[in-house]
C-alpha atoms as a PDB file:
ATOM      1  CA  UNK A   1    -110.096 -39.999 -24.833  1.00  0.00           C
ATOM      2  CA  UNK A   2    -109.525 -36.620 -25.436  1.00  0.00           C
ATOM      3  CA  UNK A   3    -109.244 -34.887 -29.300  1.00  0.00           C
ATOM      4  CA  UNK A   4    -107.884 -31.297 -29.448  1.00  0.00           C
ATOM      5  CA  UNK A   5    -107.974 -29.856 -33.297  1.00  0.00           C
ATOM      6  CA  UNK A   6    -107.860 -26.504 -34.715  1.00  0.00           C
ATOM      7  CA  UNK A   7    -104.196 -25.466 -34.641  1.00  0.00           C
ATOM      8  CA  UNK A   8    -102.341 -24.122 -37.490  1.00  0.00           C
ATOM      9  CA  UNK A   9    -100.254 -21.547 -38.634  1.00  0.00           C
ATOM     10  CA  UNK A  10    -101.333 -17.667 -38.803  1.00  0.00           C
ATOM     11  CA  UNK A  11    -100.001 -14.898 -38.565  1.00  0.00           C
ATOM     12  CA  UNK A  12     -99.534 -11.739 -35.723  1.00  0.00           C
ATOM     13  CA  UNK A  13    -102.538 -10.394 -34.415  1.00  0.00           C
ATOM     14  CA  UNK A  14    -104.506 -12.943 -35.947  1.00  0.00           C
ATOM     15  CA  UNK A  15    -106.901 -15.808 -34.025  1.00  0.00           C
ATOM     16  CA  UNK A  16    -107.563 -19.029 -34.011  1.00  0.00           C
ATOM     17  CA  UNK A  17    -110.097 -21.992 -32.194  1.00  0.00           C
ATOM     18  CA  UNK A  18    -108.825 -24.723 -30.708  1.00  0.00           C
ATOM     19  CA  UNK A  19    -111.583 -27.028 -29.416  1.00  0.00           C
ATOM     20  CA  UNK A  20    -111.007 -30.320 -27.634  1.00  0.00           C
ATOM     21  CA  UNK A  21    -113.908 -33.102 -27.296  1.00  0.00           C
ATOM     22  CA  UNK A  22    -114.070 -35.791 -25.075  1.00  0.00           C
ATOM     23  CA  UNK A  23    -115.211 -39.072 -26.268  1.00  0.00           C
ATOM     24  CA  UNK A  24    -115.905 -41.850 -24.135  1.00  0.00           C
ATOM     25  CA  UNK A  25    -117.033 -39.988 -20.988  1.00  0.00           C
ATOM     26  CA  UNK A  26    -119.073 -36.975 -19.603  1.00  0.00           C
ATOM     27  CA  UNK A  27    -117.103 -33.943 -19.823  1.00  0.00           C
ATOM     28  CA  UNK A  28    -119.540 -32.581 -17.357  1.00  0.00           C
ATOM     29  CA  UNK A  29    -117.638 -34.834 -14.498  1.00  0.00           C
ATOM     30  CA  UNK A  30    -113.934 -32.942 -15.401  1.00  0.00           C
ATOM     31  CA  UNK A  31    -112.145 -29.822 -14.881  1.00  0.00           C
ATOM     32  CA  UNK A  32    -110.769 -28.846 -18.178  1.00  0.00           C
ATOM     33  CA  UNK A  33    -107.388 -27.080 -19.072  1.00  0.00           C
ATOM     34  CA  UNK A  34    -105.310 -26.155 -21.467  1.00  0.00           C
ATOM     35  CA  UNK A  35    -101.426 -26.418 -21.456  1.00  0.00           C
ATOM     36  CA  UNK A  36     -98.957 -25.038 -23.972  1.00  0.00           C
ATOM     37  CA  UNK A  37     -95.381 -26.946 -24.720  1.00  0.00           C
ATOM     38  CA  UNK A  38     -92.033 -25.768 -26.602  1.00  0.00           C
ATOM     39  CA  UNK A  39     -89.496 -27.756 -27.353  1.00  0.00           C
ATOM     40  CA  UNK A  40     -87.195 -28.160 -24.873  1.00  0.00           C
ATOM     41  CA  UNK A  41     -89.455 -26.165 -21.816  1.00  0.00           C
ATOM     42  CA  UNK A  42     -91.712 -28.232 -19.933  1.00  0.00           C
ATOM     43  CA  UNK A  43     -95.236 -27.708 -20.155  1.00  0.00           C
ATOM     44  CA  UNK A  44     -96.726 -24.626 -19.092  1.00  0.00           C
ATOM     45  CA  UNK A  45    -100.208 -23.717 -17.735  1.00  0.00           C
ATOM     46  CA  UNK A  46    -102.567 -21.627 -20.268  1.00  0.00           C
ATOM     47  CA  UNK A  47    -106.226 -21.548 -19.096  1.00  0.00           C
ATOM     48  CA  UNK A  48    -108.467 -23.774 -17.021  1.00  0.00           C
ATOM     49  CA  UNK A  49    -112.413 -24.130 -16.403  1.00  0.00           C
ATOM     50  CA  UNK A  50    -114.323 -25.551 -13.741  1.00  0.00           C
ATOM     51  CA  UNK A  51    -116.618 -28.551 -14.465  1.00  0.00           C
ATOM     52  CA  UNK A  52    -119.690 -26.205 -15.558  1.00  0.00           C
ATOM     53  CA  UNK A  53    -117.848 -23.340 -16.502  1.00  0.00           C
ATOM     54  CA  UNK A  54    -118.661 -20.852 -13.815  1.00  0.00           C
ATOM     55  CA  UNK A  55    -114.627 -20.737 -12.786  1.00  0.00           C
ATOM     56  CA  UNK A  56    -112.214 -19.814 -14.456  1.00  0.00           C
ATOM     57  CA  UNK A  57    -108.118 -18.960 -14.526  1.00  0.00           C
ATOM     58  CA  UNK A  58    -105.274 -17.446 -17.013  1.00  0.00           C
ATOM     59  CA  UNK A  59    -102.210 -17.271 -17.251  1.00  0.00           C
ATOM     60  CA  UNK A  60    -101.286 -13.746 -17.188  1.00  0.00           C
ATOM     61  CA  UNK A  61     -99.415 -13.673 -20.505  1.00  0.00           C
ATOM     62  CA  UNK A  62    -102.807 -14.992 -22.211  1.00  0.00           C
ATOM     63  CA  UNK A  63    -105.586 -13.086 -20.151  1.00  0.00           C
ATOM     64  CA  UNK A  64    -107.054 -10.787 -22.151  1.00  0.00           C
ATOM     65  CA  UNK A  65    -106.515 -12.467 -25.335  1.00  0.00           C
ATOM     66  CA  UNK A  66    -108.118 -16.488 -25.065  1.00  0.00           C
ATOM     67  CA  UNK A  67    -110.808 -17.153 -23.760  1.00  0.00           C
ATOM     68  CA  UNK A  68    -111.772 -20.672 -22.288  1.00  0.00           C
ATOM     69  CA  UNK A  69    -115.230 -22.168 -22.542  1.00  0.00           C
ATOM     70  CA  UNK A  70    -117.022 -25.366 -22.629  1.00  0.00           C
ATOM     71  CA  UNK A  71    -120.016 -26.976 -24.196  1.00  0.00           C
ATOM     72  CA  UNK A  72    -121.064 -30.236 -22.065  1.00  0.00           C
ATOM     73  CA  UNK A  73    -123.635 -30.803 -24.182  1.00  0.00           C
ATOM     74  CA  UNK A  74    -121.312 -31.352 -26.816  1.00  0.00           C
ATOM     75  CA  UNK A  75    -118.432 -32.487 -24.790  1.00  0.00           C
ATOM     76  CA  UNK A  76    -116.529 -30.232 -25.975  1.00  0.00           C
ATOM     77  CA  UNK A  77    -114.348 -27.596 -24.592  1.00  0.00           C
ATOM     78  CA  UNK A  78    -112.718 -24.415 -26.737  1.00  0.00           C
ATOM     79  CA  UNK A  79    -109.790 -22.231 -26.515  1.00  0.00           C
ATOM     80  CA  UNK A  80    -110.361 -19.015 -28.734  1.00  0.00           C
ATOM     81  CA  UNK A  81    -106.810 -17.226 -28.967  1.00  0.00           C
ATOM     82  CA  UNK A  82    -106.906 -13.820 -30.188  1.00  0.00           C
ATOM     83  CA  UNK A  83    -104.206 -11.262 -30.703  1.00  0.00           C
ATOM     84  CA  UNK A  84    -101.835 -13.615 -31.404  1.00  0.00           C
ATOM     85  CA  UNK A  85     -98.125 -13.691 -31.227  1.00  0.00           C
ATOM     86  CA  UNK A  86     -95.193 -15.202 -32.314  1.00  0.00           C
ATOM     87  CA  UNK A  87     -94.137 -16.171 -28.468  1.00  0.00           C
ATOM     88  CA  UNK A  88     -97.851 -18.234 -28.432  1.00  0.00           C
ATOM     89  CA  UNK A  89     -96.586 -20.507 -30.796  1.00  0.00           C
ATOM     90  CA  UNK A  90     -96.308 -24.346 -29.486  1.00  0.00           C
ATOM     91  CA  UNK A  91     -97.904 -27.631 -28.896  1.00  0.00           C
ATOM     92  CA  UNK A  92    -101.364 -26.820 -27.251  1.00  0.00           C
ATOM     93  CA  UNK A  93    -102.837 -29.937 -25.180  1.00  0.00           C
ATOM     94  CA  UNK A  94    -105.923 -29.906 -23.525  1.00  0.00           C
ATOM     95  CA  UNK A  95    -106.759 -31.814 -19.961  1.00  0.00           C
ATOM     96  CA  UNK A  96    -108.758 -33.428 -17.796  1.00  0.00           C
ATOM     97  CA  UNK A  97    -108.772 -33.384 -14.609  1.00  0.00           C
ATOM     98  CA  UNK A  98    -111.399 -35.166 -11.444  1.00  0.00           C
ATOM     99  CA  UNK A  99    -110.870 -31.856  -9.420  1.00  0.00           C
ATOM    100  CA  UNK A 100    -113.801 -29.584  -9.914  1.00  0.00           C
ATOM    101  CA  UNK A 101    -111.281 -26.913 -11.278  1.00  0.00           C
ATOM    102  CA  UNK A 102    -109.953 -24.519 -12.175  1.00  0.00           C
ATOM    103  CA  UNK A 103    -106.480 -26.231 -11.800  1.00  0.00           C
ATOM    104  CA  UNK A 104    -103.551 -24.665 -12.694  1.00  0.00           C
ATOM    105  CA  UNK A 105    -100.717 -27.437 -11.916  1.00  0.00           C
ATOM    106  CA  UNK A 106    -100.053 -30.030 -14.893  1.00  0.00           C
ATOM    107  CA  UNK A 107     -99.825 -32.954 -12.248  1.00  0.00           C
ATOM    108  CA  UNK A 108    -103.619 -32.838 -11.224  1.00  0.00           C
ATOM    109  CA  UNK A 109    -104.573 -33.522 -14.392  1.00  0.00           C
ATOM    110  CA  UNK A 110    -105.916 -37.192 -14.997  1.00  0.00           C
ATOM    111  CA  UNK A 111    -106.318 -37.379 -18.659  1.00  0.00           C
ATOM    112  CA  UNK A 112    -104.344 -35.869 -21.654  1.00  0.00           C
ATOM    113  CA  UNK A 113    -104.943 -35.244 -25.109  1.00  0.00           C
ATOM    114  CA  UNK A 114    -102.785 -35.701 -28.555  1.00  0.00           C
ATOM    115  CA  UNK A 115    -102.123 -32.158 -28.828  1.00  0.00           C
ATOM    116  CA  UNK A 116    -102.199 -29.335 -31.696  1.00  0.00           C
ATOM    117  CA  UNK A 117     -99.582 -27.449 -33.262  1.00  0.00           C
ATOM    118  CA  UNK A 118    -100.135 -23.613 -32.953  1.00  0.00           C
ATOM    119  CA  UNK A 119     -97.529 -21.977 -35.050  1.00  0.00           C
ATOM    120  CA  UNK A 120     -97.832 -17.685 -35.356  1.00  0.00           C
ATOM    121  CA  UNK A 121     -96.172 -15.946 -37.717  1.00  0.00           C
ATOM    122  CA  UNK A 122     -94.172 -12.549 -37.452  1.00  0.00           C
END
């Protein structure tokens, strides 16, 4: 099962954490990604990570900005957003997927979590 937390509202330019922690398994066996979802648009691709973190891949609208990593230790993985903006706001999910990663496509991913409202302010 996977738990993403950390959204909220803030405003322009500001940052927030998302994390998202895997309970009942080894995060250590799953690529890991993170999705973003506005109503009405299907979901899009954000930012993935290989199993152990050595890979990774952004969308272009984010890179520069969040940064992906991932404790498996703590089966946990993070999403730091930076530099926010009001076009970033929406329903961030995190992912799991059996493919070492990074994956970019929404339909490799085996496992999905609640998601976590990010809403930015202008």
């Amino acid at each position: 099962q996977l738990q993403a937390s950390g959204g909220g509202l803030v405003q322009a330019g500001g940052s927030l954490r998302l994390s998202c922690a895997l309970s009942g398994g080894t995060l250590s066996r799953y690529g890991m990604g993170w999705f973003h979802q506005t109503p009405g648009k299907e979901r899009e691709f954000v930012v993935a990570i290989s199993r152990v973190g050595y890979s990774t891949y952004y969308a272009g609208s984010v890179k520069g900005r969040f940064t992906i990593s991932r404790d498996n230790s703590k089966n946990t993985v993070y999403l730091q957003m930076t530099s926010l903006k009001p076009e970033d706001t929406a329903v961030y999910y995190c992912a799991a997927t059996f493919s070492g990663g990074p994956i970019m496509t929404a339909p490799a991913y085996d496992y999905w979590g609640q998601g976590t409202q990010v809403t930015v302010s202008s």
